[in-house]
C-alpha atoms as a PDB file:
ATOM      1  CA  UNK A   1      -3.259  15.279 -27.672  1.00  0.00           C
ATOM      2  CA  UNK A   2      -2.992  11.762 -28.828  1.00  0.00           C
ATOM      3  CA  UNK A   3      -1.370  11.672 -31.993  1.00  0.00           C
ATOM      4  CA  UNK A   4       1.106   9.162 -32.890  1.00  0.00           C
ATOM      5  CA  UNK A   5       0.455   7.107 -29.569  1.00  0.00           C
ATOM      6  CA  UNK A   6       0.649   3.251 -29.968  1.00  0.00           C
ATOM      7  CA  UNK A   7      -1.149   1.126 -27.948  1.00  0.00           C
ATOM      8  CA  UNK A   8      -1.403  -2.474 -27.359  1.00  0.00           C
ATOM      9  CA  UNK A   9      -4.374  -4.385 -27.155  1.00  0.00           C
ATOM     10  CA  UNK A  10      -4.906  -3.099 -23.934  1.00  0.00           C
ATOM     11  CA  UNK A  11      -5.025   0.104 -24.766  1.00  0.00           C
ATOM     12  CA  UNK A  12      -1.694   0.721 -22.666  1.00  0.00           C
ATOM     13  CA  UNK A  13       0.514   3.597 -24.926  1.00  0.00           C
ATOM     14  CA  UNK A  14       3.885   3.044 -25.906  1.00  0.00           C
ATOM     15  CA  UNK A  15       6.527   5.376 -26.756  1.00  0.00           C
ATOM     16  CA  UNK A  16       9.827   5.404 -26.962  1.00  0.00           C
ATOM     17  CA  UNK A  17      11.509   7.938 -25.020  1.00  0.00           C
ATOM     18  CA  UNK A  18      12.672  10.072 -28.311  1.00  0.00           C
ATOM     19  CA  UNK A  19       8.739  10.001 -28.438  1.00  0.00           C
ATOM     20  CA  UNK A  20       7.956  11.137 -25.553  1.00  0.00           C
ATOM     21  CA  UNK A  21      10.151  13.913 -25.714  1.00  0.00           C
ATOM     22  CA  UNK A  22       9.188  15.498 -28.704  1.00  0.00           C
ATOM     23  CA  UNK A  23       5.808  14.978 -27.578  1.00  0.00           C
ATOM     24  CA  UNK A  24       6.620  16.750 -24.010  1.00  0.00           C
ATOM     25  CA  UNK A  25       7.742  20.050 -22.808  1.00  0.00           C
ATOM     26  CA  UNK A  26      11.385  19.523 -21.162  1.00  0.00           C
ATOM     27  CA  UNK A  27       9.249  20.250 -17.747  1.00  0.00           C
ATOM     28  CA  UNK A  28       7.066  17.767 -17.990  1.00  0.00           C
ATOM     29  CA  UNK A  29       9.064  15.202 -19.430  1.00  0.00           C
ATOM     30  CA  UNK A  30      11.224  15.401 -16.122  1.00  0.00           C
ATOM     31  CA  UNK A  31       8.050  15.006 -14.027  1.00  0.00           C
ATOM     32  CA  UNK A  32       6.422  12.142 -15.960  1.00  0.00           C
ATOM     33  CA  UNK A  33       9.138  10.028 -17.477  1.00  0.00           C
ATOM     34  CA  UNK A  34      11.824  10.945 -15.340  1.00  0.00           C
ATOM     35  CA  UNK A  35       9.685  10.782 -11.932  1.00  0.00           C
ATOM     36  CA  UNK A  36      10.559  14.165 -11.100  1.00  0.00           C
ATOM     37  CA  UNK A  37       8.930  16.500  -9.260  1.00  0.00           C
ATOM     38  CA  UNK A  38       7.643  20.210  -9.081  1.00  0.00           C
ATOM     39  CA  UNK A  39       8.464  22.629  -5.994  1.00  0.00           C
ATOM     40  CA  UNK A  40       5.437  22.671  -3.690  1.00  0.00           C
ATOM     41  CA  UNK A  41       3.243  25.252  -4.505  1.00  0.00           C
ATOM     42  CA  UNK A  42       4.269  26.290  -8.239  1.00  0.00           C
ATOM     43  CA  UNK A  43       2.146  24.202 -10.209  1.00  0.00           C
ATOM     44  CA  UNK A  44      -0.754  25.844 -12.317  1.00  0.00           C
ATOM     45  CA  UNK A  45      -3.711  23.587 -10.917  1.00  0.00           C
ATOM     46  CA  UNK A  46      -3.262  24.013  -7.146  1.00  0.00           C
ATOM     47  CA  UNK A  47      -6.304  26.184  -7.514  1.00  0.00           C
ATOM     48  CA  UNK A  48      -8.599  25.186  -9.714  1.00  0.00           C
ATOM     49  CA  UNK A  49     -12.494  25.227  -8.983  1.00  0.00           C
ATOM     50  CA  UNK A  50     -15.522  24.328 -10.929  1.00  0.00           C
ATOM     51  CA  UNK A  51     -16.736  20.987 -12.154  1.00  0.00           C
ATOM     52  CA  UNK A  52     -14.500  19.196 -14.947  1.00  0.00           C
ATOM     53  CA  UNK A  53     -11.823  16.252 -14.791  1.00  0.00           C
ATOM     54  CA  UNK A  54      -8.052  15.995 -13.931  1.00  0.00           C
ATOM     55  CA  UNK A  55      -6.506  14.274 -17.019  1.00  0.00           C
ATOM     56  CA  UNK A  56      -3.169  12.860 -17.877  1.00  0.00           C
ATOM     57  CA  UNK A  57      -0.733  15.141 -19.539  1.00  0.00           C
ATOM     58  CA  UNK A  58       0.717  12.257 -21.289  1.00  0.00           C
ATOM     59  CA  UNK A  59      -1.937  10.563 -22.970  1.00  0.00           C
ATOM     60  CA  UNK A  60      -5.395  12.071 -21.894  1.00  0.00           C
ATOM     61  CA  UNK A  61      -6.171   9.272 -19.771  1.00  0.00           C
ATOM     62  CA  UNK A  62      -9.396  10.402 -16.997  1.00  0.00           C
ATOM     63  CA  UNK A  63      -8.102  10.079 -13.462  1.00  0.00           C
ATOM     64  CA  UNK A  64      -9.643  12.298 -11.074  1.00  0.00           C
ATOM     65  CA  UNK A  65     -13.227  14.236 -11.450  1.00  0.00           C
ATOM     66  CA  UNK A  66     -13.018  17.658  -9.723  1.00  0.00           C
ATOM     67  CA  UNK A  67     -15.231  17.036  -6.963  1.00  0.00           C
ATOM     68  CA  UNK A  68     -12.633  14.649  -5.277  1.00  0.00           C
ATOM     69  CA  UNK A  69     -10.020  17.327  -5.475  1.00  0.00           C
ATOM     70  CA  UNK A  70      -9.123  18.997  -2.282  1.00  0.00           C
ATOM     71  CA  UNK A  71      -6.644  21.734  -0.426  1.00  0.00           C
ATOM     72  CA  UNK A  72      -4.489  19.345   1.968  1.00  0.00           C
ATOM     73  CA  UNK A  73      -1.907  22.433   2.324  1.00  0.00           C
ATOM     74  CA  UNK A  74       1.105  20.233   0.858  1.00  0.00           C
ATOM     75  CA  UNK A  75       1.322  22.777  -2.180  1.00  0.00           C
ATOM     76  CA  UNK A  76      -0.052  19.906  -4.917  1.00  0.00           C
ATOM     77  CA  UNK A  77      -2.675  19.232  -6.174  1.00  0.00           C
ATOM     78  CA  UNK A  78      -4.617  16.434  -4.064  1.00  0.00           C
ATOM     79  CA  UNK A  79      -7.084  14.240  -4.719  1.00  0.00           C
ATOM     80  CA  UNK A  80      -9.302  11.728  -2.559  1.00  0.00           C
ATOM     81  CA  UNK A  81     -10.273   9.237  -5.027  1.00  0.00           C
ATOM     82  CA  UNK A  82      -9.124   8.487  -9.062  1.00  0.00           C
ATOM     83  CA  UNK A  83     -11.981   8.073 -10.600  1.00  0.00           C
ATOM     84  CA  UNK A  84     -12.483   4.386 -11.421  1.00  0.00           C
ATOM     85  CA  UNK A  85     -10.310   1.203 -10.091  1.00  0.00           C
ATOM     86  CA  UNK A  86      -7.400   0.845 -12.044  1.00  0.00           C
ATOM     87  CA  UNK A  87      -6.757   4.337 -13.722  1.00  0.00           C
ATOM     88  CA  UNK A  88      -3.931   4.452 -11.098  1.00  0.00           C
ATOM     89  CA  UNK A  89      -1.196   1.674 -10.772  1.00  0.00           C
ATOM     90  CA  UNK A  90       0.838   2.099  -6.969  1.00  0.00           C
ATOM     91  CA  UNK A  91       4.654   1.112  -6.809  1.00  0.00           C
ATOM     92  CA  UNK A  92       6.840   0.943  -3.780  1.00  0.00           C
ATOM     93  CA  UNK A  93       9.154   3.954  -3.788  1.00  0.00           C
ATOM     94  CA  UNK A  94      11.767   3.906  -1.355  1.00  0.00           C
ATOM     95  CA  UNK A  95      14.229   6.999  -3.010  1.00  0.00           C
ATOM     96  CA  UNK A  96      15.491   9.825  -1.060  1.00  0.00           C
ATOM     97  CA  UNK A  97      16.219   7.174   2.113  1.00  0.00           C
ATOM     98  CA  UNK A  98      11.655   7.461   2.894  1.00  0.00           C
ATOM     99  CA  UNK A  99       9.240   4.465   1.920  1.00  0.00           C
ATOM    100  CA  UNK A 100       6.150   6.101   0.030  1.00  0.00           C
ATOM    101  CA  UNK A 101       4.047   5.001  -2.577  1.00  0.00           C
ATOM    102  CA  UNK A 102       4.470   6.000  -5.972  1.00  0.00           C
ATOM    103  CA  UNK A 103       1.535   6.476  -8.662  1.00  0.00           C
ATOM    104  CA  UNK A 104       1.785   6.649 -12.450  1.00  0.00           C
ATOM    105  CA  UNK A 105      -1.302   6.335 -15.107  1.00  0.00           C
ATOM    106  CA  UNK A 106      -2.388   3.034 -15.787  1.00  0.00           C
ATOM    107  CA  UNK A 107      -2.102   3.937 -19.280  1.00  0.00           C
ATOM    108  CA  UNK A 108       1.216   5.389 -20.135  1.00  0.00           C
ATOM    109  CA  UNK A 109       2.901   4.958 -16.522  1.00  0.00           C
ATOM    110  CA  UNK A 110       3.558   8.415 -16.616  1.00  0.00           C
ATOM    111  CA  UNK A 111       5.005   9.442 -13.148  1.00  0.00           C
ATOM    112  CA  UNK A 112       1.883  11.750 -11.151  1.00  0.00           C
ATOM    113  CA  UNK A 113       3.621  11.446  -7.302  1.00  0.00           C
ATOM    114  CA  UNK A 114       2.745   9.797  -4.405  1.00  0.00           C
ATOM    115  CA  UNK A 115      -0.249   8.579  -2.379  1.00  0.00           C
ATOM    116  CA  UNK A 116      -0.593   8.844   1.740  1.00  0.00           C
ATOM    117  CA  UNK A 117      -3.075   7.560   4.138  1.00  0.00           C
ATOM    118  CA  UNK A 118      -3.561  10.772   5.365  1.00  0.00           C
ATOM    119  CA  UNK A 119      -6.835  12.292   3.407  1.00  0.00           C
ATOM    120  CA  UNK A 120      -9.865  13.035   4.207  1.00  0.00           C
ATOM    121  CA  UNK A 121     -13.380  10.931   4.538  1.00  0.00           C
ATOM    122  CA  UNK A 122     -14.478   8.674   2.529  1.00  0.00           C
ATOM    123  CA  UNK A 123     -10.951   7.274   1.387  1.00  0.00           C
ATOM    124  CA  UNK A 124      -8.728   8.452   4.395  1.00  0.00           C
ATOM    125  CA  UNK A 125      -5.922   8.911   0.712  1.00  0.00           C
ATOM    126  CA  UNK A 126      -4.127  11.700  -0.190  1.00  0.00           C
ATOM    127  CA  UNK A 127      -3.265  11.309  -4.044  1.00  0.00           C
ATOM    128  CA  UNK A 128      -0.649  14.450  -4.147  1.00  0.00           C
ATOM    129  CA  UNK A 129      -0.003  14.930  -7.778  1.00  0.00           C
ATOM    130  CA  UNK A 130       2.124  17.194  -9.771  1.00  0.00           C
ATOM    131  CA  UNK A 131       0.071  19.922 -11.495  1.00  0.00           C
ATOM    132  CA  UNK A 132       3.038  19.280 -14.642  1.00  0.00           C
ATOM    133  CA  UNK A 133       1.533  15.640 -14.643  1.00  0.00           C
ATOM    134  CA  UNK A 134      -1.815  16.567 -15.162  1.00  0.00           C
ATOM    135  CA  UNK A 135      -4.326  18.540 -17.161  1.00  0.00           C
ATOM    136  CA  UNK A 136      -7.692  20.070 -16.508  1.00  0.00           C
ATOM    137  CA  UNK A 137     -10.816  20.088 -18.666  1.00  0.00           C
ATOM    138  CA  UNK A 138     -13.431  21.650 -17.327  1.00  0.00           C
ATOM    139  CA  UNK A 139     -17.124  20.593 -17.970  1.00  0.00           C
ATOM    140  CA  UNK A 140     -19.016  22.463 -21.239  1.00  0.00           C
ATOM    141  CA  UNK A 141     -21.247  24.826 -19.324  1.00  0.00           C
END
């Protein structure tokens, strides 16, 4: 999944964006470098069980482990917890006339949606991310 990805000495990948889209599918180029978004309840890993981790679709990056997935009924995946400090980087996002907050890999700064103080216990968070920003690997049996 990683071929031809530059990164810097902090392992952060760079593309330019004629990279990224012959590396992406039009769909998910929308949702990760163009901050798009999926309709609610379409995406392939709103239902996904077993143990494994939620990668990133654009460079493989670990972000959330399965057991910190959860059904919040928005119609995305959500997620209590990334899985270490740091995989996740939070912007202000004030489009479409709201104020939420935006997150994107620490890595590539792909685009995975927003974050809301509305999950469960431990966290209280509600990572909702875009099944088109993510992939899922699940654990070898």
């Amino acid at each position: 999944m990683t071929e031809n990805i530059r990164t810097d000495s902090g392992d952060r990948v760079e593309l330019s964006d004629e990279e990224w889209k012959a590396k992406l599918s039009p769909e998910r180029y929308a949702v990760l470098r163009q901050k798009g978004t999926e309709p609610a309840w379409s995406g392939e890993l709103l239902h996904v069980e077993g143990s494994g981790m939620f990668t990133c679709a654009g460079c493989g990056a670990a972000l959330f482990p399965s057991g910190t997935k959860f059904e919040s009924g928005s119609g995305w995946p959500s997620f209590y917890r990334a899985l270490d400090d740091g995989v996740i980087e939070e912007h202000v996002d004030k489009s479409f006339g709201m104020r939420r907050t935006e997150i994107t890999c620490a890595r590539c700064g792909g685009h995975l949606g927003h974050v809301f103080p509305d999950g469960p216990a431990p966290t209280g968070q509600r990572y909702c991310v875009n099944s088109l920003s993510i992939e899922y690997e699940a654990d070898p049996a």
